[in-house]
Protein backbone atom coordinates (compact mmCIF):
# COMPACT_ATOMS: atom_id res chain seq x y z
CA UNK A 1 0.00 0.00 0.00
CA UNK A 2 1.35 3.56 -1.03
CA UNK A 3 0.33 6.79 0.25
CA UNK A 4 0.53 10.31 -1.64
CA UNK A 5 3.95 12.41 -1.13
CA UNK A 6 3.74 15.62 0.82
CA UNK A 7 5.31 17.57 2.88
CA UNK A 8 4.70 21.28 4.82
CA UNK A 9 4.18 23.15 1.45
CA UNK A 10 1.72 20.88 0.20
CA UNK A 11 -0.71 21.57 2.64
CA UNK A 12 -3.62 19.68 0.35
CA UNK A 13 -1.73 17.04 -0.29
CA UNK A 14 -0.82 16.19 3.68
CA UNK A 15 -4.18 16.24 3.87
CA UNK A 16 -4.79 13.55 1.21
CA UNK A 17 -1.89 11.40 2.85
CA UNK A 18 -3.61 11.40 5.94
CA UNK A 19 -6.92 9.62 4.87
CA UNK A 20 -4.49 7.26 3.15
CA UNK A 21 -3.05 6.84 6.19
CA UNK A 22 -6.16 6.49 8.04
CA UNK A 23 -7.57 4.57 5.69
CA UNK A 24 -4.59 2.10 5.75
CA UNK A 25 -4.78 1.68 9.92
CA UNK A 26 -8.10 1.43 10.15
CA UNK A 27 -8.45 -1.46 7.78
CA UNK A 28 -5.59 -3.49 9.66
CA UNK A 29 -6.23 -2.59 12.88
CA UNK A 30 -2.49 -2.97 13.57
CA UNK A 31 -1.38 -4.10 17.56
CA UNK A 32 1.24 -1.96 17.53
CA UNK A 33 2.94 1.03 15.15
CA UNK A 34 6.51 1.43 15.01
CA UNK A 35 8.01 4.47 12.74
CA UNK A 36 11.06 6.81 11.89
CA UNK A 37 8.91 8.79 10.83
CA UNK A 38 8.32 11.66 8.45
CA UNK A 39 4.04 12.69 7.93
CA UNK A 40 3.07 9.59 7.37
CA UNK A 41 4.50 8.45 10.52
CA UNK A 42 2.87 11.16 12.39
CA UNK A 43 -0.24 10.22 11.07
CA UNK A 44 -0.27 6.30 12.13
CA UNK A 45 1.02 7.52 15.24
CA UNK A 46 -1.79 9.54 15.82
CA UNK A 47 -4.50 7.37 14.55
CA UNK A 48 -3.44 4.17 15.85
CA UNK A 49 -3.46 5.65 19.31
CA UNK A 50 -6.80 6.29 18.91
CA UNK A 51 -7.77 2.71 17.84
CA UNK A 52 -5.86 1.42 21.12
CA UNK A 53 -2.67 0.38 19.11
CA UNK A 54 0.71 0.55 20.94
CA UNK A 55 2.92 3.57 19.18
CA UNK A 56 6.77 3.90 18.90
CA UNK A 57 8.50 6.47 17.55
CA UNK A 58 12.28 6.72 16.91
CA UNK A 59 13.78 9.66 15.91
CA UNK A 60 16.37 8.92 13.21
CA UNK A 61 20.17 9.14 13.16
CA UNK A 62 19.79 11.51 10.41
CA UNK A 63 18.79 14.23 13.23
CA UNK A 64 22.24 13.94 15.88
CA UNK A 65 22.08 18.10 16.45
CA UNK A 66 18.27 18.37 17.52
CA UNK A 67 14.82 16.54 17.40
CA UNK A 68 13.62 15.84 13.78
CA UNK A 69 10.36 18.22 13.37
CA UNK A 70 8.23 15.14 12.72
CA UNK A 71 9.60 14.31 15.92
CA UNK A 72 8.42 16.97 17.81
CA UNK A 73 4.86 16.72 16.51
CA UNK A 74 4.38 13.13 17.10
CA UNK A 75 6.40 12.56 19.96
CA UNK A 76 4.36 13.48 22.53
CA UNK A 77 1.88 11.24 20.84
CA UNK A 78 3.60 7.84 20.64
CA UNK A 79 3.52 5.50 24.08
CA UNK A 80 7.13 5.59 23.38
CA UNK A 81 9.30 8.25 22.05
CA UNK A 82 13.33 7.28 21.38
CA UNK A 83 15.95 9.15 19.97
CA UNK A 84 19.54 7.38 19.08
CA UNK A 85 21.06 10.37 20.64
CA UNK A 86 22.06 10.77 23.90
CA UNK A 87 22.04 14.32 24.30
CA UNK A 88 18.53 14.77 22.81
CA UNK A 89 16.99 12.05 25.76
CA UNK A 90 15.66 15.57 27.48
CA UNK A 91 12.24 15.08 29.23
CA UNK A 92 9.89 17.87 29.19
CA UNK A 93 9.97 19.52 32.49
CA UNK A 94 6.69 20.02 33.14
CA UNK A 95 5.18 16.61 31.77
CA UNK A 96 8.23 14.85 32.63
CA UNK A 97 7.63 13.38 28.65
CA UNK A 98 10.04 13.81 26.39
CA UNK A 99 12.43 11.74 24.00
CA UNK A 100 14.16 8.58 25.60
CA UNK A 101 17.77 7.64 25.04
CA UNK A 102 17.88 3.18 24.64
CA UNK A 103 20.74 3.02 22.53
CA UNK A 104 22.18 3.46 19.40
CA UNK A 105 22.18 2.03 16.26
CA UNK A 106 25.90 2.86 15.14
C-alpha cells in the first residue's frame, strides 16, 4: 500500500496522505505502530493511538544536532518516544515526557 507524497508546502496534499493513512490503519487494525517517521508516521502515530494500538517512535540518526520536526509533533503522541542520541533524551519539564535515550544504532 502507497500513500501520496507531501510535505509542509503541500498543505492539500498532507491532507490527502492522511486519509491514506487512516484509511490504511483502520483497515488493519495494527497491535502496535513502530516508525522513523516523516508525515506519514505522524499520522499512524496519531491514529493508531486512537484505535488502542501501541505507538513507537524513533527519531532517526539523520537528526544527531536536535529533534527531527516530525519528531516533535508526534512525539508526545507515541507511548514511546526514542531518539539514538544521547544528548537529545531531554524530558519535558513540566510533563516529565520527552524523547528517551535506549541506545544506538551505530
Amino acid at each position: 500500500m502507497t500513500v501520496p507524497d507531501a510535505n509542509m508546502t503541500t498543505k492539500l496534499r498532507l491532507v490527502l496522505q492522511a486519509l491514506h493513512v487512516a484509511l490504511i490503519v483502520l483497515r488493519l487494525r495494527p497491535d502496535a505502530i513502530i516508525t522513523t517517521g516523516a508525515a506519514p508516521g505522524y499520522f499512524a502515530v496519531r491514529i493508531g493511538r486512537l484505535i488502542g494500538a501501541r505507538t513507537v517512535w524513533i527519531d532517526s540518526i539523520a537528526n544527531g544536532q536536535e529533534m527531527s520536526l516530525s519528531g516533535r509533533k508526534a512525539g508526545p503522541y507515541a507511548g514511546l518516544w526514542l531518539t539514538q542520541w544521547q544528548h537529545l533524551a531531554v524530558p519535558d519539564a513540566t510533563s516529565g515526557r520527552g524523547p528517551r535515550f535506549r541506545g544506538a544504532i551505530i
